[in-house]
C-alpha atoms as a PDB file:
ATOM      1  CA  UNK A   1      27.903 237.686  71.197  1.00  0.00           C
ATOM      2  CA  UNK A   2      30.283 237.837  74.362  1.00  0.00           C
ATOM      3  CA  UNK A   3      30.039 239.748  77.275  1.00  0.00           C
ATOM      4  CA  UNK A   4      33.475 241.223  79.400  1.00  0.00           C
ATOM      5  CA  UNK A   5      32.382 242.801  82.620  1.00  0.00           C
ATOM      6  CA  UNK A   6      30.034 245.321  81.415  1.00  0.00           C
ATOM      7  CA  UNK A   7      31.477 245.338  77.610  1.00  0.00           C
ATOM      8  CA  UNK A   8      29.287 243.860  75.145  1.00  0.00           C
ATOM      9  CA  UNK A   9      31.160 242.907  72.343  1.00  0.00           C
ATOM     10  CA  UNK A  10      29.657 241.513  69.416  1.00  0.00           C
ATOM     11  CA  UNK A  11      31.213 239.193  67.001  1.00  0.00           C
ATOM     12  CA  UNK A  12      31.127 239.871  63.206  1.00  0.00           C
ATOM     13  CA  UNK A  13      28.420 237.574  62.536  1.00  0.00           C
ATOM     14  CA  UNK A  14      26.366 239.132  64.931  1.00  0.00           C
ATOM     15  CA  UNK A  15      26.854 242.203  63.633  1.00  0.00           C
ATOM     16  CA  UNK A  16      26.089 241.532  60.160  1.00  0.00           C
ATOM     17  CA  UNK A  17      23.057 240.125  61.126  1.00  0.00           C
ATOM     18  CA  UNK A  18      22.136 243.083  63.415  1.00  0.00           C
ATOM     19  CA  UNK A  19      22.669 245.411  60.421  1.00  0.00           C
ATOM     20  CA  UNK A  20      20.420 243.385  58.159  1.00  0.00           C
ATOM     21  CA  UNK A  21      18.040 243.658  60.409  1.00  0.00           C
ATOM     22  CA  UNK A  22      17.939 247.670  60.890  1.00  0.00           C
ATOM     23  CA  UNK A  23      17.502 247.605  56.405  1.00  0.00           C
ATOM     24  CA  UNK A  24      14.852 244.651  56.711  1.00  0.00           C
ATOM     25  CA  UNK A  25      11.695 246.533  56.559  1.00  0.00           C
ATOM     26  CA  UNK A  26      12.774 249.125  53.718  1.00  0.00           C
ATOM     27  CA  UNK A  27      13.902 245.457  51.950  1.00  0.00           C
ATOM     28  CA  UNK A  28      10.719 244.235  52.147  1.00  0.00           C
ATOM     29  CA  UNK A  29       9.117 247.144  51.368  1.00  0.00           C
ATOM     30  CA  UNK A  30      11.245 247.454  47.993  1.00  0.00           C
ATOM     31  CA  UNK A  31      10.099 244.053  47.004  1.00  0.00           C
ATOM     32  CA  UNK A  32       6.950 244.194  47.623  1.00  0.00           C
ATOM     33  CA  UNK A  33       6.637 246.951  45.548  1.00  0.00           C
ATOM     34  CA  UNK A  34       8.153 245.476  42.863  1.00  0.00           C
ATOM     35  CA  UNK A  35       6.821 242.248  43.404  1.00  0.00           C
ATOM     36  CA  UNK A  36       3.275 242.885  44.395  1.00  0.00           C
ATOM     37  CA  UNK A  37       3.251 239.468  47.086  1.00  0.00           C
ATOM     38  CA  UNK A  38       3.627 239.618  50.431  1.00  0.00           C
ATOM     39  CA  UNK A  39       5.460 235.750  50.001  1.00  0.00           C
ATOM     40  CA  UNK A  40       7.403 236.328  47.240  1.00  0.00           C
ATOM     41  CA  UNK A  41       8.836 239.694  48.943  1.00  0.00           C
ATOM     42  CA  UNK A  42       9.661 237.903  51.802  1.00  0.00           C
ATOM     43  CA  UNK A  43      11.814 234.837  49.480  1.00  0.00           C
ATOM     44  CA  UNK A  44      13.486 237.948  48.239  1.00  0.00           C
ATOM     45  CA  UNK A  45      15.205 239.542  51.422  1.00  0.00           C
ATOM     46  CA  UNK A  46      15.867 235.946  52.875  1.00  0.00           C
ATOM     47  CA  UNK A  47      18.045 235.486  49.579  1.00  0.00           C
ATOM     48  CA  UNK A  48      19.215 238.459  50.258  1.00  0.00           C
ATOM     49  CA  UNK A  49      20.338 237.979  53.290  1.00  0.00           C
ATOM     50  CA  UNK A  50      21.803 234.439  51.990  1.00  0.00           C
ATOM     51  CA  UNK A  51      23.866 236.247  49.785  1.00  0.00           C
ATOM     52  CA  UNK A  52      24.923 239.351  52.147  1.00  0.00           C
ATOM     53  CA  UNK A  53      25.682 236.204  54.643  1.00  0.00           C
ATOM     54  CA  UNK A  54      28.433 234.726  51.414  1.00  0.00           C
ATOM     55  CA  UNK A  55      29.685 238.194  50.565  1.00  0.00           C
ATOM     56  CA  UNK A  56      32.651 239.622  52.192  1.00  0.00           C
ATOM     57  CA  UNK A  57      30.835 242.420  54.253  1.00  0.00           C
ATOM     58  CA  UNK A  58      34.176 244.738  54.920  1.00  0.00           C
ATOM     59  CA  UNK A  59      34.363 245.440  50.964  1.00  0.00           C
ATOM     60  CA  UNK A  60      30.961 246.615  51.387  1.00  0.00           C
ATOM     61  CA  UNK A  61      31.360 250.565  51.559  1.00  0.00           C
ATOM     62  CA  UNK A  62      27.779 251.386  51.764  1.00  0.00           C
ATOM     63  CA  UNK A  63      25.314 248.458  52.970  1.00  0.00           C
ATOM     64  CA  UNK A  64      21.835 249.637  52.586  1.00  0.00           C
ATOM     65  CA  UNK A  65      22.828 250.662  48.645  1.00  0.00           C
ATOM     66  CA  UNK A  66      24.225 247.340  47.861  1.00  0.00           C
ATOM     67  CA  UNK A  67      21.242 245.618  49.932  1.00  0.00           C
ATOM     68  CA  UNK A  68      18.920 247.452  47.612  1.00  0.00           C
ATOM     69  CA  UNK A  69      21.097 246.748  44.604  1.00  0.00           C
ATOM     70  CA  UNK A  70      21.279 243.035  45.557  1.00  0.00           C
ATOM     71  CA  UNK A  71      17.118 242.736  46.455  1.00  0.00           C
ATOM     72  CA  UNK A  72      16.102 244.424  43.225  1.00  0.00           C
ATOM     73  CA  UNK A  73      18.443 242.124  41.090  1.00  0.00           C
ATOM     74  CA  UNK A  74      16.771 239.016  42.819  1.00  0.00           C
ATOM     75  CA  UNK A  75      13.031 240.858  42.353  1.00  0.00           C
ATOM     76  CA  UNK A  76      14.393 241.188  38.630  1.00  0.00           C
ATOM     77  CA  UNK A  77      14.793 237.087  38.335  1.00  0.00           C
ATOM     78  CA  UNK A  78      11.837 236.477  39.815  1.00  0.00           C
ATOM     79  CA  UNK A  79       9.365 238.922  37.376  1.00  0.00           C
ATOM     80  CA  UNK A  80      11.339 237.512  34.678  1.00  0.00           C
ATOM     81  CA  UNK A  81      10.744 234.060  35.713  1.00  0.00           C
ATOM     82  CA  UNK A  82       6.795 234.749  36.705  1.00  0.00           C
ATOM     83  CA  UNK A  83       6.546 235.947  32.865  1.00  0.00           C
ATOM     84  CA  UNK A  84       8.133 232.907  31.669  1.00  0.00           C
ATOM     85  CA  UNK A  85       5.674 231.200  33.452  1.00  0.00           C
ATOM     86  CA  UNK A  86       1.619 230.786  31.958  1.00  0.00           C
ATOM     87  CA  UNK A  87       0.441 233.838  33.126  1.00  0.00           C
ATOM     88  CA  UNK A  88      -1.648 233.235  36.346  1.00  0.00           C
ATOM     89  CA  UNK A  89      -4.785 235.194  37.778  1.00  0.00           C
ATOM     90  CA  UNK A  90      -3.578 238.223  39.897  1.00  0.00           C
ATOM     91  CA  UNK A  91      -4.831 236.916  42.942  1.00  0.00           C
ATOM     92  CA  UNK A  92      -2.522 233.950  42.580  1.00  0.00           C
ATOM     93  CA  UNK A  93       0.871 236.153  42.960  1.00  0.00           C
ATOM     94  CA  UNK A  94      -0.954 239.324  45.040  1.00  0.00           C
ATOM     95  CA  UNK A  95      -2.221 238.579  48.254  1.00  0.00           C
ATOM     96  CA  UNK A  96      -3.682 241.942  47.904  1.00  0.00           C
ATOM     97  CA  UNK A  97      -6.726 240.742  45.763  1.00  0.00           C
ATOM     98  CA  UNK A  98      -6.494 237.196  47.010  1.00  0.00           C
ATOM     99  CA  UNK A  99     -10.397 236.385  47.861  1.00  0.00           C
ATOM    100  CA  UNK A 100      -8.884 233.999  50.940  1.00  0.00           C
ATOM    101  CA  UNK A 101      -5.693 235.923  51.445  1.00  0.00           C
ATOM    102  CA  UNK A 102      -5.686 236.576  55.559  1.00  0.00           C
ATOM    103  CA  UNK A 103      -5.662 240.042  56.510  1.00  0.00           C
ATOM    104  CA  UNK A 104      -2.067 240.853  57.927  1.00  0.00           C
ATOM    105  CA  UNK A 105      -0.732 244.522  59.195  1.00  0.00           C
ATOM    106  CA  UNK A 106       2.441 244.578  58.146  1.00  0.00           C
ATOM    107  CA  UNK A 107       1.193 244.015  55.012  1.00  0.00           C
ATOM    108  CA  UNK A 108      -1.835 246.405  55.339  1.00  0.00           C
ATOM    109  CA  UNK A 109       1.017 249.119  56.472  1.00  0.00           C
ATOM    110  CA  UNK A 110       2.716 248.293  53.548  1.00  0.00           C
ATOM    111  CA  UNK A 111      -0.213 249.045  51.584  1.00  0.00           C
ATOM    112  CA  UNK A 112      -0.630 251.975  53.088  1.00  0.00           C
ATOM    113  CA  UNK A 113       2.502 253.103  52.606  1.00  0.00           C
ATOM    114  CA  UNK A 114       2.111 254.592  48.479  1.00  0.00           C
ATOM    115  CA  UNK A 115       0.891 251.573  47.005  1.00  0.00           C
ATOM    116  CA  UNK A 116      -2.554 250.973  46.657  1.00  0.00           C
ATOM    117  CA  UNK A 117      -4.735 248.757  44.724  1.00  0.00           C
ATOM    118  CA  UNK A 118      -4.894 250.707  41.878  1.00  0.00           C
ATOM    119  CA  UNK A 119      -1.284 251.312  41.391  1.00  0.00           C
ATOM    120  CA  UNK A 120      -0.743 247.475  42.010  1.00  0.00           C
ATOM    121  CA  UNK A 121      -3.167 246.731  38.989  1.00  0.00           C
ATOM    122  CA  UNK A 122      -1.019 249.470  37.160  1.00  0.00           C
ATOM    123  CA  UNK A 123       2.879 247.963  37.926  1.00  0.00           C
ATOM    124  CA  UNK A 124       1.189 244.256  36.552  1.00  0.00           C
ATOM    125  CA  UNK A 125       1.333 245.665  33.505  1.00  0.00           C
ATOM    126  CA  UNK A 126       4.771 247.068  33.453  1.00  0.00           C
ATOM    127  CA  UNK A 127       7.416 245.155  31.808  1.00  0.00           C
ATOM    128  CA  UNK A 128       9.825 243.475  34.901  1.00  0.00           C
ATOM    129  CA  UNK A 129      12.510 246.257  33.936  1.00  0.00           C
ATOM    130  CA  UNK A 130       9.900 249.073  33.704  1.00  0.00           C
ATOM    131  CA  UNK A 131       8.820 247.994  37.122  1.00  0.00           C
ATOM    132  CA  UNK A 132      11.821 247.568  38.795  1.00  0.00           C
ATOM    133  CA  UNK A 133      13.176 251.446  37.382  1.00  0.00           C
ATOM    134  CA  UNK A 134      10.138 252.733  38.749  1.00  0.00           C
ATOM    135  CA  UNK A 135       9.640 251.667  41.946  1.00  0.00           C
ATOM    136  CA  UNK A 136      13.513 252.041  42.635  1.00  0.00           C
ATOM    137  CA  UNK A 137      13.437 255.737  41.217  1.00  0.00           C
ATOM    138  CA  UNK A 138      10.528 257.096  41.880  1.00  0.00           C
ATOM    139  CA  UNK A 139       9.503 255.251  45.803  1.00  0.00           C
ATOM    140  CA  UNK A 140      13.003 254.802  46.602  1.00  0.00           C
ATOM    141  CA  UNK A 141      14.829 257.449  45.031  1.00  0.00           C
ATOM    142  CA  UNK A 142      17.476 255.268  43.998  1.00  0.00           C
ATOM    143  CA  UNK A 143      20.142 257.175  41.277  1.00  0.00           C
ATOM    144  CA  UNK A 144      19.659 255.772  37.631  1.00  0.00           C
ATOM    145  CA  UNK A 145      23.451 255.417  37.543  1.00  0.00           C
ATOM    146  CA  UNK A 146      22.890 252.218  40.256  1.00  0.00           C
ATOM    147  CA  UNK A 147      19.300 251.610  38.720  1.00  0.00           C
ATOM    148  CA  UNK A 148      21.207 250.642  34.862  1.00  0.00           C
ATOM    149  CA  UNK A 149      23.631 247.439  36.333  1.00  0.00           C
ATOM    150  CA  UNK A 150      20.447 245.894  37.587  1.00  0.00           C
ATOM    151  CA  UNK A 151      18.665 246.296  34.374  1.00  0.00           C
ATOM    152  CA  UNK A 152      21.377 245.562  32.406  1.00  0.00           C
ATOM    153  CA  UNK A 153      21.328 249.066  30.474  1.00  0.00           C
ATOM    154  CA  UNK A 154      23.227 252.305  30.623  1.00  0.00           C
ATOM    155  CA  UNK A 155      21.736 255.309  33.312  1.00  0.00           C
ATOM    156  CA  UNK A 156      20.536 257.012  29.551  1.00  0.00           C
ATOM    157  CA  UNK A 157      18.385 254.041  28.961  1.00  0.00           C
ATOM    158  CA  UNK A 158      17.329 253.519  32.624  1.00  0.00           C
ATOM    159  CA  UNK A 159      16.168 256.757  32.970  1.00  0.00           C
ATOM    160  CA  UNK A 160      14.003 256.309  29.735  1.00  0.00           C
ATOM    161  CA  UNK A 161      12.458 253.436  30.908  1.00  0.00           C
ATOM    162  CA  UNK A 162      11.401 254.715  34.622  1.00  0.00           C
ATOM    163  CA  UNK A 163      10.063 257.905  32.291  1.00  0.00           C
ATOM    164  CA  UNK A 164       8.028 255.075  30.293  1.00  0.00           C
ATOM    165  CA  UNK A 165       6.639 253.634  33.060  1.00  0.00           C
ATOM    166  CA  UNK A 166       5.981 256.880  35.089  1.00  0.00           C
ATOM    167  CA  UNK A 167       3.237 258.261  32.091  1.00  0.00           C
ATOM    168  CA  UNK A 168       1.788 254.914  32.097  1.00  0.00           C
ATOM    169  CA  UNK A 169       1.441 254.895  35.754  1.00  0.00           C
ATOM    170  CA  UNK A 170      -0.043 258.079  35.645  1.00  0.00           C
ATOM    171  CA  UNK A 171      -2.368 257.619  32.535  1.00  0.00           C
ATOM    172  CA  UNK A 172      -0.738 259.417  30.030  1.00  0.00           C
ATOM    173  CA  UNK A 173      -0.785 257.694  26.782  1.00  0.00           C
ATOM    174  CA  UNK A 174       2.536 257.604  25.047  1.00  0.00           C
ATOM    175  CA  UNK A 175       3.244 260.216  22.724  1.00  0.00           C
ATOM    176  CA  UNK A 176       2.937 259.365  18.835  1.00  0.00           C
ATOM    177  CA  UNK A 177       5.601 260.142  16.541  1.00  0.00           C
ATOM    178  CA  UNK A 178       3.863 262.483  14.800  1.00  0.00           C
ATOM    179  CA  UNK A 179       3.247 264.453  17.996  1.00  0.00           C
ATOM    180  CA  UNK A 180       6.530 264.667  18.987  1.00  0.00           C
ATOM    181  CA  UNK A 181       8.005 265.919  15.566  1.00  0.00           C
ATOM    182  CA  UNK A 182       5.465 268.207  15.203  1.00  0.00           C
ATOM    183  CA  UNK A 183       6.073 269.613  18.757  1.00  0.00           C
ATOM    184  CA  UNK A 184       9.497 269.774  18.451  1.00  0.00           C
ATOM    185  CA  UNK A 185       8.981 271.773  14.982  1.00  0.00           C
ATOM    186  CA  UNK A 186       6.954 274.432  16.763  1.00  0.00           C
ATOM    187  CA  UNK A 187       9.096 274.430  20.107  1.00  0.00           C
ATOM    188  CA  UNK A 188      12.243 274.880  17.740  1.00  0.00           C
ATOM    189  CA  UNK A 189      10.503 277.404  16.049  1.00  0.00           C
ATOM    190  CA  UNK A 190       9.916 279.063  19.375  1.00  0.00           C
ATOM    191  CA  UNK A 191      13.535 278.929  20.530  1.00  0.00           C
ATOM    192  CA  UNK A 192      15.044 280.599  17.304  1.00  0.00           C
ATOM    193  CA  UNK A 193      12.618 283.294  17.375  1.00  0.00           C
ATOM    194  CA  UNK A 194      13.121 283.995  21.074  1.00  0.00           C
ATOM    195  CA  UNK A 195      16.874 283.871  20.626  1.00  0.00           C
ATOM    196  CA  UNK A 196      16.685 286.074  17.500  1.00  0.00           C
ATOM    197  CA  UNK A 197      14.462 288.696  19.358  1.00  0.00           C
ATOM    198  CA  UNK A 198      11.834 288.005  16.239  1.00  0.00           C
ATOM    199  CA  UNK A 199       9.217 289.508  17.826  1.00  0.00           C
ATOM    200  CA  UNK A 200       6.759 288.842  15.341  1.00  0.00           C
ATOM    201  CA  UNK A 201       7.753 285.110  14.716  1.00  0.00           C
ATOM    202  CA  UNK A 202       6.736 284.866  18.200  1.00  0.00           C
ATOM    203  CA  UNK A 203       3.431 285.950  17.637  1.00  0.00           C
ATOM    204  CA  UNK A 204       2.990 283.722  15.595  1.00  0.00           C
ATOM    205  CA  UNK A 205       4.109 280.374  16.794  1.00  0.00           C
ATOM    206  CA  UNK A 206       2.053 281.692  19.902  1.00  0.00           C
ATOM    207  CA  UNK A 207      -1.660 281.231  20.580  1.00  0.00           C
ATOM    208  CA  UNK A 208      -3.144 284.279  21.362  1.00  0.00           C
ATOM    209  CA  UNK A 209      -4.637 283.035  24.834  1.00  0.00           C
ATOM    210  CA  UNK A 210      -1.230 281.409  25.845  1.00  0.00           C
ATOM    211  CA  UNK A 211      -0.400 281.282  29.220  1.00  0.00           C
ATOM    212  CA  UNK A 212       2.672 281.164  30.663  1.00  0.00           C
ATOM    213  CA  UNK A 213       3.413 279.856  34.072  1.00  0.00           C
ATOM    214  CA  UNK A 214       6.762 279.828  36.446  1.00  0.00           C
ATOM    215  CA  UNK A 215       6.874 277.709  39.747  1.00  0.00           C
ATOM    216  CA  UNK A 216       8.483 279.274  43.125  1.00  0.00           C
ATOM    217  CA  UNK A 217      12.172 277.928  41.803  1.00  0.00           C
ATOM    218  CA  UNK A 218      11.798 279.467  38.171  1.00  0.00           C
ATOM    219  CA  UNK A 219      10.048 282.576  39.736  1.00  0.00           C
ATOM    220  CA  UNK A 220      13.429 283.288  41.810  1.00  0.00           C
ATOM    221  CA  UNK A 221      15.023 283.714  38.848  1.00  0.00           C
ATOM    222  CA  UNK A 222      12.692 286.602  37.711  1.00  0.00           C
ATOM    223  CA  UNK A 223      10.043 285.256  35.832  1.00  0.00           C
ATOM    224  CA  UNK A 224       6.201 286.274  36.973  1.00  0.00           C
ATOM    225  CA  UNK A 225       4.569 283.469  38.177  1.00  0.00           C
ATOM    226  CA  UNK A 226       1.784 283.963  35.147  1.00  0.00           C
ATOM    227  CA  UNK A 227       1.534 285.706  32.086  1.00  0.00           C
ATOM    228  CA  UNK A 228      -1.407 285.537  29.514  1.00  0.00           C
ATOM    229  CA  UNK A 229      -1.670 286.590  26.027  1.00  0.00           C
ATOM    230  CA  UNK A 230       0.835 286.295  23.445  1.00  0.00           C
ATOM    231  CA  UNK A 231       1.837 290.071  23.227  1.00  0.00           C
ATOM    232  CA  UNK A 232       3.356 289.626  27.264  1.00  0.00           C
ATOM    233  CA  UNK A 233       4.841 286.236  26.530  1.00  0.00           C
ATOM    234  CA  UNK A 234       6.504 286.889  23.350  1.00  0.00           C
ATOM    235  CA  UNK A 235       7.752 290.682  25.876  1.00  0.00           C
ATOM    236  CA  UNK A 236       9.046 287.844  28.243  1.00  0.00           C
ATOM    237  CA  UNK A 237      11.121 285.913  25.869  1.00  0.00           C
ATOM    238  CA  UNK A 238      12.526 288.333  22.807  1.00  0.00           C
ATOM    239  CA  UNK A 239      15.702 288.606  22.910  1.00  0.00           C
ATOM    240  CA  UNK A 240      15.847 285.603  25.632  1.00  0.00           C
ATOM    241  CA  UNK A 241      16.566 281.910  25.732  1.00  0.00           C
ATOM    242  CA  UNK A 242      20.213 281.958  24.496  1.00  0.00           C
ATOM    243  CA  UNK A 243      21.742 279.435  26.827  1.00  0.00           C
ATOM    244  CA  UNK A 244      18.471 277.169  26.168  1.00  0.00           C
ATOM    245  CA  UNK A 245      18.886 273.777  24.647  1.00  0.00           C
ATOM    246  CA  UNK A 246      16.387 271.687  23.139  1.00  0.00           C
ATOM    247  CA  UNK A 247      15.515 268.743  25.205  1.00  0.00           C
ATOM    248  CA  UNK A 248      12.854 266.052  25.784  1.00  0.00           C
ATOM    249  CA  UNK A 249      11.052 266.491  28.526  1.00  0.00           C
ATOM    250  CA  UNK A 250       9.380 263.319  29.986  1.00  0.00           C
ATOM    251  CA  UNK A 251       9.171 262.250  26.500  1.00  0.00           C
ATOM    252  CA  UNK A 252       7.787 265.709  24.707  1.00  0.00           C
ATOM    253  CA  UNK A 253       9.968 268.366  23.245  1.00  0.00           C
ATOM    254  CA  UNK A 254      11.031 270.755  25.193  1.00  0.00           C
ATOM    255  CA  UNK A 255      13.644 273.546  26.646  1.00  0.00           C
ATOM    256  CA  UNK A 256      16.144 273.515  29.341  1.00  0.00           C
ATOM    257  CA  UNK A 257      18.373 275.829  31.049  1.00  0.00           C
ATOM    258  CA  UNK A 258      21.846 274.470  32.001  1.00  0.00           C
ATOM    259  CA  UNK A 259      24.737 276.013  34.378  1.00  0.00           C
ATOM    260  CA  UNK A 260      27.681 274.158  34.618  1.00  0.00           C
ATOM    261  CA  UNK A 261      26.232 271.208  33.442  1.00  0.00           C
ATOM    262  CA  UNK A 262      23.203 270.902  36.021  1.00  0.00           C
ATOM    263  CA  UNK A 263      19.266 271.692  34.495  1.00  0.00           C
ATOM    264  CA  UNK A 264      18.130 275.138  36.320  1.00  0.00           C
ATOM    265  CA  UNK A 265      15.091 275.640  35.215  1.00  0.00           C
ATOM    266  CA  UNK A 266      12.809 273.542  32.151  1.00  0.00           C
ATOM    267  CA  UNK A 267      10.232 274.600  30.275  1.00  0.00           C
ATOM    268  CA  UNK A 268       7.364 272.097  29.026  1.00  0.00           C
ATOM    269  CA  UNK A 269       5.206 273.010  26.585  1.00  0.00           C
ATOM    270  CA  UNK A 270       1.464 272.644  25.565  1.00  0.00           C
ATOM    271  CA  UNK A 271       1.051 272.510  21.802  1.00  0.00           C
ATOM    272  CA  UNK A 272      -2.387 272.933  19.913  1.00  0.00           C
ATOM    273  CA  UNK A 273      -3.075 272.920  16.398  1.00  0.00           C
ATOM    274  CA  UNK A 274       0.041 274.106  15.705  1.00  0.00           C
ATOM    275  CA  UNK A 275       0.671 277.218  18.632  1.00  0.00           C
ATOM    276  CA  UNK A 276       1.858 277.159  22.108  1.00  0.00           C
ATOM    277  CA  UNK A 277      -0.935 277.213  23.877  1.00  0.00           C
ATOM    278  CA  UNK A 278       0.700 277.132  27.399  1.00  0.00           C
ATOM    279  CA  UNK A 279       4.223 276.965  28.323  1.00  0.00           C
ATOM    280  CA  UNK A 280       5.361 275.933  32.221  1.00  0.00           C
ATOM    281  CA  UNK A 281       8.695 276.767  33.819  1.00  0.00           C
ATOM    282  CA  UNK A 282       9.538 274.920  36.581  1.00  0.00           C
ATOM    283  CA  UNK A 283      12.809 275.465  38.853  1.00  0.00           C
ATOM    284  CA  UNK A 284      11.921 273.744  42.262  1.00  0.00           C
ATOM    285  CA  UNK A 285      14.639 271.340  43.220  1.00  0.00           C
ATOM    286  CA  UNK A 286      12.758 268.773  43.732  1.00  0.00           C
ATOM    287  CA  UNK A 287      11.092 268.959  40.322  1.00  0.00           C
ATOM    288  CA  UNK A 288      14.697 269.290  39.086  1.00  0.00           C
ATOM    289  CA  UNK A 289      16.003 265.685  40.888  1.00  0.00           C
ATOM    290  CA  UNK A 290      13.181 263.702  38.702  1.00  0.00           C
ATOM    291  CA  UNK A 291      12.784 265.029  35.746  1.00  0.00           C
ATOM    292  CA  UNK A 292      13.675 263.031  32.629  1.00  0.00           C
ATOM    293  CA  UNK A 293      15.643 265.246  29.880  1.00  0.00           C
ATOM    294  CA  UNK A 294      17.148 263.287  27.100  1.00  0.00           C
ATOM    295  CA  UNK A 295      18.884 265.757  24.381  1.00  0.00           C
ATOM    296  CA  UNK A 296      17.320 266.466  20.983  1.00  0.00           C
ATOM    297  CA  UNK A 297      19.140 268.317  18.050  1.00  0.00           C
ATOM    298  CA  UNK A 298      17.693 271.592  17.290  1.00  0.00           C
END
């Protein structure tokens, strides 16, 4: 860096470096999300910055994407090459349940900051690719469509496996074949007798204590925000549905709306012993940014 009077002017290096340094705590943050050590997070942005350092910076449209791109391809390696390796105690990798690790709060903010214990036990059992969609996706909000080159797969296929990981974050077993066929039998079911204005087939894929519930988005677009009984939800959709398309929905059958190619409102369903027992529309735009749809003939 040189200084002209009261001009400072800063030379390329030092402004690649400077620029590094404004993205270094949300690159440290990334990997040690996906890594779960405080060490290894740290070898990550420092090859990262190695590489950024080789690179020729002015074909570099957007920096912080490609510094994301470039940290979670590195976190990749190093997953795959800690699974390669004889699988060690968690302590030995995550300082986090380390008995002798030394408290340290940038760490402890790190912590803090959506990752707990719990969900760090969680992501060690992810596969490195389920981990890596996850985190980027759902902490970061990174797009699938710059999620798939790290991973190696296409956005489809990205998108399925941050959905994978998601319901085993959360708990939620997988679904079994046989559930999903025999959800989308009864959603299908559903659909054609909306669309055909079949009242009576309604009433019948219905349970009689279904419940039907629309969030503040879906609600906008005049559905109540809860109707019970089958004879009022079978009102609300005879006749209805005709631009719906069957879809999976986080994995499970399901409906979406579409306009001009973009999902406006989706509609999970709740299937028991054969009826829909509850059926959820939800149009908030946030909702609508995460969701994982995946097409299904129907």
């Amino acid at each position: 860096m040189s200084v002209t009077g009261s001009v400072v002017r800063m030379s390329g290096d030092d402004w690649l470096a400077t620029r590094f340094e404004e993205n270094r705590d949300r690159l440290r943050a990334v990997a040690y999300r996906i890594l779960g050590s405080e060490p290894e997070a740290e070898d990550a942005v420092q090859e990262t910055w190695i590489r950024l350092s080789r690179s020729d910076s002015e074909t570099i449209d957007n920096l912080g994407g490609w510094l994301t791109t470039v940290v979670g391809r590195i976190c990749l390696d190093m997953l795959r090459t800690r699974r390669g390796r004889p699988e060690l105690p968690l302590g030995d990798h995550s300082p986090a349940f380390a008995d002798d690790a030394v408290p340290d709060p940038e760490l402890e903010a790190v912590q803090a900051d959506s990752v707990g214990l719990a969900l760090l036990v969680v992501l060690e059992t992810l596969s490195p690719a389920e981990r890596l969609a996850f985190v980027l996706h759902d902490m970061f909000a990174v797009p699938f469509d710059d999620i798939a080159p790290i991973i190696g797969k296409s956005p489809a296929a990205a998108r399925q496996i941050a959905s994978r990981a998601r319901r085993r974050v959360r708990g939620t077993p997988e679904p079994t074949a046989v559930d999903v066929v025999r959800q989308q039998e009864v959603v299908s079911a559903f659909l054609a007798a909306a669309r055909g204005a079949d009242f009576s087939a309604l009433l019948e894929v219905l349970d009689p204590e279904v419940v039907l519930r629309a969030d503040a988005g879906a609600s906008e677009r005049g559905m109540a925000p809860m109707t019970t009984g089958s004879d009022r939800v079978a009102a609300a959709f005879s006749g209805r549905a005709q631009a719906a398309k069957l879809v999976l929905v986080d994995g499970m059958p399901g409906l979406v709306w579409m306009q001009r190619g973009e999902p406006v409102v989706v509609f999970s369903f709740t299937v028991v012993d054969g009826r829909v027992a509850a059926i959820t529309l939800r149009g908030d735009d946030d909702y609508l940014r995460t969701v994982e749809l995946e097409p299904l003939k129907g």
